[in-house]
N, C-alpha and C. Protein backbone atom coordinates (compact mmCIF):
# COMPACT_ATOMS: atom_id res chain seq x y z
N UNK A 1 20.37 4.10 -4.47
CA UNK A 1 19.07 4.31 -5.07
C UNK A 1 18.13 3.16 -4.71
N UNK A 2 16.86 3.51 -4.65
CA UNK A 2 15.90 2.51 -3.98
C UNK A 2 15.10 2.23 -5.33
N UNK A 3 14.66 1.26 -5.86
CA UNK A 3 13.77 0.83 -6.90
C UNK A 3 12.53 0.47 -6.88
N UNK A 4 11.65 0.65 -7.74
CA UNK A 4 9.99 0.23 -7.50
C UNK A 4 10.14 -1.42 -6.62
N UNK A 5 10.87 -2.05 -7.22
CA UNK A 5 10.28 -3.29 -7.21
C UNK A 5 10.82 -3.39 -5.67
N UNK A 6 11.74 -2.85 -4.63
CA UNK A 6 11.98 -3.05 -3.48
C UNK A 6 10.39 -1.92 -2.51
N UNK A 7 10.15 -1.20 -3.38
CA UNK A 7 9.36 -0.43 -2.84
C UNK A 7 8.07 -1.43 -2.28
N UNK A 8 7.71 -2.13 -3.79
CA UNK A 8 6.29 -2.79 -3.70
C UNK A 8 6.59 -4.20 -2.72
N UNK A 9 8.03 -4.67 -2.31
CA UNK A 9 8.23 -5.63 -1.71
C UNK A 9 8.25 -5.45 -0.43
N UNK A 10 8.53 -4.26 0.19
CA UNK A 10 8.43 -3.76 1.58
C UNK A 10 7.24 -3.70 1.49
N UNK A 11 5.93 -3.03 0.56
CA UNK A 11 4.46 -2.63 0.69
C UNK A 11 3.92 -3.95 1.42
N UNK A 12 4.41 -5.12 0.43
CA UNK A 12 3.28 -6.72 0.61
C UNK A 12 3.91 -6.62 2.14
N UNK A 13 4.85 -6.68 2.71
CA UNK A 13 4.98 -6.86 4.39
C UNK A 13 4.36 -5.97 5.20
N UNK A 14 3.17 -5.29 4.96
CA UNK A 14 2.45 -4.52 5.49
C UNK A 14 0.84 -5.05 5.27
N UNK A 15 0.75 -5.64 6.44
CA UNK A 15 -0.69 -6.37 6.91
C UNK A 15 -2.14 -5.06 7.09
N UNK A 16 -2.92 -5.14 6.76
CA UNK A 16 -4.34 -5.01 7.19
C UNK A 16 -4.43 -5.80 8.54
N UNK A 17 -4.86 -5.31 9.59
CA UNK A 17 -4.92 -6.38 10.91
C UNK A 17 -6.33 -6.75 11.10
N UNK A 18 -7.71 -6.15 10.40
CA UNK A 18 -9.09 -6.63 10.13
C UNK A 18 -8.84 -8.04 9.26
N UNK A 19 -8.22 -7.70 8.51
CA UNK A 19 -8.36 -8.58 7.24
C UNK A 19 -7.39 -10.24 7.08
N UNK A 20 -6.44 -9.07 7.80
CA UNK A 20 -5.00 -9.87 7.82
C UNK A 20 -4.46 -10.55 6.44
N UNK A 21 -4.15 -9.50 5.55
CA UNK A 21 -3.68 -9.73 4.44
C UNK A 21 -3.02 -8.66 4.12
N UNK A 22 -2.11 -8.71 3.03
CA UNK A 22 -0.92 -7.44 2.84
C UNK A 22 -1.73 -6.26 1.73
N UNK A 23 -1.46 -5.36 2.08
CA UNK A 23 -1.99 -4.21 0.99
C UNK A 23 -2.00 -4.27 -0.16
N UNK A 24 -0.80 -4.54 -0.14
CA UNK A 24 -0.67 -5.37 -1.95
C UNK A 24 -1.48 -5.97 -2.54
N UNK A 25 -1.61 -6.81 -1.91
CA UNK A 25 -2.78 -8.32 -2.12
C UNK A 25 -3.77 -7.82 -1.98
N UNK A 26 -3.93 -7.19 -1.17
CA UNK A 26 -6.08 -6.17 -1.24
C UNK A 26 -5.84 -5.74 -2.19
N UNK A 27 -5.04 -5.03 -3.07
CA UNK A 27 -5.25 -3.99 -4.20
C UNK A 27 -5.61 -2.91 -3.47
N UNK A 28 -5.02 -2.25 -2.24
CA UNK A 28 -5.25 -1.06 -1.73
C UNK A 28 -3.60 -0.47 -2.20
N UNK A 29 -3.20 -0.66 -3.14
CA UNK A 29 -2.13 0.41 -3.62
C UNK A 29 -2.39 0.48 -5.20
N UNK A 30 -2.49 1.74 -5.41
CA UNK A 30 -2.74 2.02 -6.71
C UNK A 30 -1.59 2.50 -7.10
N UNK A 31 -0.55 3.29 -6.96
CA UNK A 31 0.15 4.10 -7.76
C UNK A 31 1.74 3.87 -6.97
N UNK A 32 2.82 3.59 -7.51
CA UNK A 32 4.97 3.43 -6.59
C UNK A 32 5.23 4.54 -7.48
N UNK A 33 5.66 5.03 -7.28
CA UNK A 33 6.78 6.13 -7.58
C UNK A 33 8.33 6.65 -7.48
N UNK A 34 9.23 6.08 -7.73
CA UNK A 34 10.63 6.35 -6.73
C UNK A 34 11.11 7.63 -7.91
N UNK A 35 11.12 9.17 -7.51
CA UNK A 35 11.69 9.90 -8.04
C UNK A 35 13.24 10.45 -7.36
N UNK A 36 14.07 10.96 -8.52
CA UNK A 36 15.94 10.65 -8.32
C UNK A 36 16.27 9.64 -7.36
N UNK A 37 15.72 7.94 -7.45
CA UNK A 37 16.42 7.12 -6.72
C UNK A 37 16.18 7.21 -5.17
N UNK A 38 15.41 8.12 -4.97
CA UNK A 38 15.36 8.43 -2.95
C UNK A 38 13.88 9.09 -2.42
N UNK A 39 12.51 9.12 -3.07
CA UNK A 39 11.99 10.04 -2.82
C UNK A 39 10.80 9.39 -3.11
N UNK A 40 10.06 8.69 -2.68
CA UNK A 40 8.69 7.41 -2.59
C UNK A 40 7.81 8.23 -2.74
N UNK A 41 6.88 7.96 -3.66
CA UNK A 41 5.38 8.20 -3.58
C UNK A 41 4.56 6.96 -3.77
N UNK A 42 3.47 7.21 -2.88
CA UNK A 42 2.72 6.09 -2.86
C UNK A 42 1.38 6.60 -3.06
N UNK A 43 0.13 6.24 -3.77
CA UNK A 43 -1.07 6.19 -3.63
C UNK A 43 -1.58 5.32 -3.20
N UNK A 44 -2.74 5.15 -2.41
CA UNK A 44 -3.43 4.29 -1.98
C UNK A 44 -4.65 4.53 -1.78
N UNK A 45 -5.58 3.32 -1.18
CA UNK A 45 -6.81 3.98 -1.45
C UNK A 45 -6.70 2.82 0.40
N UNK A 46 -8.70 2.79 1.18
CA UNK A 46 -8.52 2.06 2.34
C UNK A 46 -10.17 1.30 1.49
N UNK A 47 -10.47 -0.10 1.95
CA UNK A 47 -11.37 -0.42 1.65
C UNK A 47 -12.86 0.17 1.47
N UNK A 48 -12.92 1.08 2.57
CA UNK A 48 -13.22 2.48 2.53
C UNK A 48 -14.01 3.31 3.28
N UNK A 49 -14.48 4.52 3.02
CA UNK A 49 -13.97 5.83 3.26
C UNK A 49 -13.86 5.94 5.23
N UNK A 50 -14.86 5.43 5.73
CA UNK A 50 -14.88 5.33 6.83
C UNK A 50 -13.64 4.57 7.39
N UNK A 51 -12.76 3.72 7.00
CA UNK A 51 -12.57 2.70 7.60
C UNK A 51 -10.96 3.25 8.66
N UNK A 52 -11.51 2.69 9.90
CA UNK A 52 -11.09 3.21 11.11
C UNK A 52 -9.28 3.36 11.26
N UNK A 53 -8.83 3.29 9.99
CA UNK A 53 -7.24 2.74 10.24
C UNK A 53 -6.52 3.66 9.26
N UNK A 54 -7.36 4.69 8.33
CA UNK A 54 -7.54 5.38 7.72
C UNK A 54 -6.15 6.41 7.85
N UNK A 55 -5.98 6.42 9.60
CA UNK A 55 -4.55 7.36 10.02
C UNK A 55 -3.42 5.88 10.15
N UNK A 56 -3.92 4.70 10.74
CA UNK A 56 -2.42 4.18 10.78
C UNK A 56 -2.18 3.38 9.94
N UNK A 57 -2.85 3.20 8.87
CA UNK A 57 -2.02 2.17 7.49
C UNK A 57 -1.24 2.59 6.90
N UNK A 58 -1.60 4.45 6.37
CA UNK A 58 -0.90 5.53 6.02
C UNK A 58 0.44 5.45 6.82
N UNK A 59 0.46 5.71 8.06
CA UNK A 59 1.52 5.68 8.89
C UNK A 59 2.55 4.77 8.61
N UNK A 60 1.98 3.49 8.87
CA UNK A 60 2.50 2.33 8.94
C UNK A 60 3.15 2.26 7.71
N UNK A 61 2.91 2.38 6.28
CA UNK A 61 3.95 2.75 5.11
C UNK A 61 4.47 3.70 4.71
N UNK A 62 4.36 4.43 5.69
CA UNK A 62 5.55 5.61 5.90
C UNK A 62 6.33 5.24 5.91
N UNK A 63 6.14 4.75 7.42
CA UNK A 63 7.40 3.86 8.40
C UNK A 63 8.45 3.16 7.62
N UNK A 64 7.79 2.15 7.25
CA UNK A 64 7.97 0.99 6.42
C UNK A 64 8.90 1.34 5.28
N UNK A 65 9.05 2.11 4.19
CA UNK A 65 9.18 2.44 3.38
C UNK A 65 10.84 3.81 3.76
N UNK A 66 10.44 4.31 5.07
CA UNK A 66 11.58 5.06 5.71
C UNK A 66 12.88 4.53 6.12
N UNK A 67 12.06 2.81 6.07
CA UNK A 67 13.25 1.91 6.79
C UNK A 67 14.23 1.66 5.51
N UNK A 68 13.72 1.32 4.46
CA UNK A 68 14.65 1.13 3.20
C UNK A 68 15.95 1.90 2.94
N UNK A 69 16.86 1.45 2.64
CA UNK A 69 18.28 2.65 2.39
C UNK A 69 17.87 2.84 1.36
N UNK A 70 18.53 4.19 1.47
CA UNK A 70 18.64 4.96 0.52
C UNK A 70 16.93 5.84 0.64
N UNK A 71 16.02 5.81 0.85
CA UNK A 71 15.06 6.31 1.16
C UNK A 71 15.36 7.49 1.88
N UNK A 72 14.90 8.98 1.32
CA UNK A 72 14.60 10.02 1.89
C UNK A 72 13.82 10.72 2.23
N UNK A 73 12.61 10.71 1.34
CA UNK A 73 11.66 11.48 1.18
C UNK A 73 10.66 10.20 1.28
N UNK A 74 9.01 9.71 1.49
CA UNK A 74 8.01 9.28 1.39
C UNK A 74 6.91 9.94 1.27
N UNK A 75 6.02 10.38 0.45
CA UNK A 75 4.55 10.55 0.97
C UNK A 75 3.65 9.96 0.39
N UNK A 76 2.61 9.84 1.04
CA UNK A 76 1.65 9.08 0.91
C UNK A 76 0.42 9.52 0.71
N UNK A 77 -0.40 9.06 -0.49
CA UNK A 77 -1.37 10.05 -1.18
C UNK A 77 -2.81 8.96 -0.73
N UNK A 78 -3.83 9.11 0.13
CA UNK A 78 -4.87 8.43 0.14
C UNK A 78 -5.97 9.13 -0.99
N UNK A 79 -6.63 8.27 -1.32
CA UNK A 79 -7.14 8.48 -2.63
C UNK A 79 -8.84 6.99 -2.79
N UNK A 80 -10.25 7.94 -2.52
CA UNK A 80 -11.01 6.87 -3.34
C UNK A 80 -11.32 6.71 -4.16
N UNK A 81 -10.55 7.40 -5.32
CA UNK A 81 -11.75 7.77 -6.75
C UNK A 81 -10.04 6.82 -7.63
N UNK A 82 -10.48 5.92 -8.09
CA UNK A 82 -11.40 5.06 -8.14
C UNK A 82 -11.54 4.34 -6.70
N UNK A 83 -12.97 4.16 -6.26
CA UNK A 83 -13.44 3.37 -4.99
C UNK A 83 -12.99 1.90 -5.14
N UNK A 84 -12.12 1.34 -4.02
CA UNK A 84 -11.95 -0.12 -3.85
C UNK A 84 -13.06 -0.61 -4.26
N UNK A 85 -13.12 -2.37 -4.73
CA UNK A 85 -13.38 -3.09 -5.30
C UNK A 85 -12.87 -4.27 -4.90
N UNK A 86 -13.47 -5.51 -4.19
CA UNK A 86 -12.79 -6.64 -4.02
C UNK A 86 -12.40 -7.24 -5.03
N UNK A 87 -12.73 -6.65 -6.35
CA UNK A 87 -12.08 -7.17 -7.55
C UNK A 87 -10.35 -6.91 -8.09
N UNK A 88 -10.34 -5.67 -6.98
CA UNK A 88 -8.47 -5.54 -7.10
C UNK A 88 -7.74 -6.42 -6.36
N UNK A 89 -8.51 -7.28 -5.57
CA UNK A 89 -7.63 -7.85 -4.99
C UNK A 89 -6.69 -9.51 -5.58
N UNK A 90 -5.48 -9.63 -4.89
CA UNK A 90 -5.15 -10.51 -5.86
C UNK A 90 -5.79 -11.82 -6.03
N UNK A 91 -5.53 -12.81 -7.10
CA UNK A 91 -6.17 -13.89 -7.28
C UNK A 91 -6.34 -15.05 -6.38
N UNK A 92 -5.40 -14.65 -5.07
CA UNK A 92 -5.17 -16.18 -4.06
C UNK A 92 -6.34 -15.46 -2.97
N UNK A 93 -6.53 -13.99 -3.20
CA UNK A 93 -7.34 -13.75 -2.13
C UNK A 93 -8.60 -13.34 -2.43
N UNK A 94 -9.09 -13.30 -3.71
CA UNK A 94 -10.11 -13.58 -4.37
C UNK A 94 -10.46 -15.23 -3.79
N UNK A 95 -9.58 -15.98 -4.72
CA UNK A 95 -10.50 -17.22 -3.90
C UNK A 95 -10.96 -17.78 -3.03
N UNK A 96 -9.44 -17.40 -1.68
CA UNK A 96 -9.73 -17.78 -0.60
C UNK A 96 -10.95 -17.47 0.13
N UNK A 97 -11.33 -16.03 -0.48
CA UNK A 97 -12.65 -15.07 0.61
C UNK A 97 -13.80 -15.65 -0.66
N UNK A 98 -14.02 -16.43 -1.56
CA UNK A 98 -14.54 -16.69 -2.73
C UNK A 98 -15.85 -15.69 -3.34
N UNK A 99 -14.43 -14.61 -3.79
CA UNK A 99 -15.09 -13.40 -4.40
C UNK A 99 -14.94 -13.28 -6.03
């Protein structure tokens, strides 16, 4: 069985390559899900709506998330409502960008 907290730990090793910071840390994941132990859902949102990576970030935590044992199932829900906010992002990257 795969658990949230390995879920959201594979997520942070997944870079933004504009930004170069982990998804996590943007606050571009809203919603983990692990249903019967094997079966990932993820929501997410992209800084937004336009933004050009829109097909491979999605991808890229597919991937990511496929690699985990015990992992069977993934999908991945993009989502703007609620619209990003540099205010989701976490507190080291709030300051650093001094937002």
């Amino acid at each position: 069985m795969v658990s949230e907290e390995e879920v959201w730990k594979a997520l942070k090793e997944i870079v933004d390559p504009e930004i170069d910071a982990s998804l996590v840390d943007l606050g571009l994941i809203y919603e983990v899900r692990v249903d019967n132990g094997t079966d990932v859902y993820v929501k997410m949102t992209l800084t937004v709506p336009g933004c050009p990576l829109i097909n491979i970030l999605p991808a890229q935590v597919e991937e990511r998330l496929k690699e985990l044992e015990n992992v069977k199932n993934v999908r991945v829900e993009i989502t703007f409502d609620p619209p990003w906010t540099p205010d989701r992002m976490s507190k080291e990257l709030r300051e650093l960008y001094g937002v």
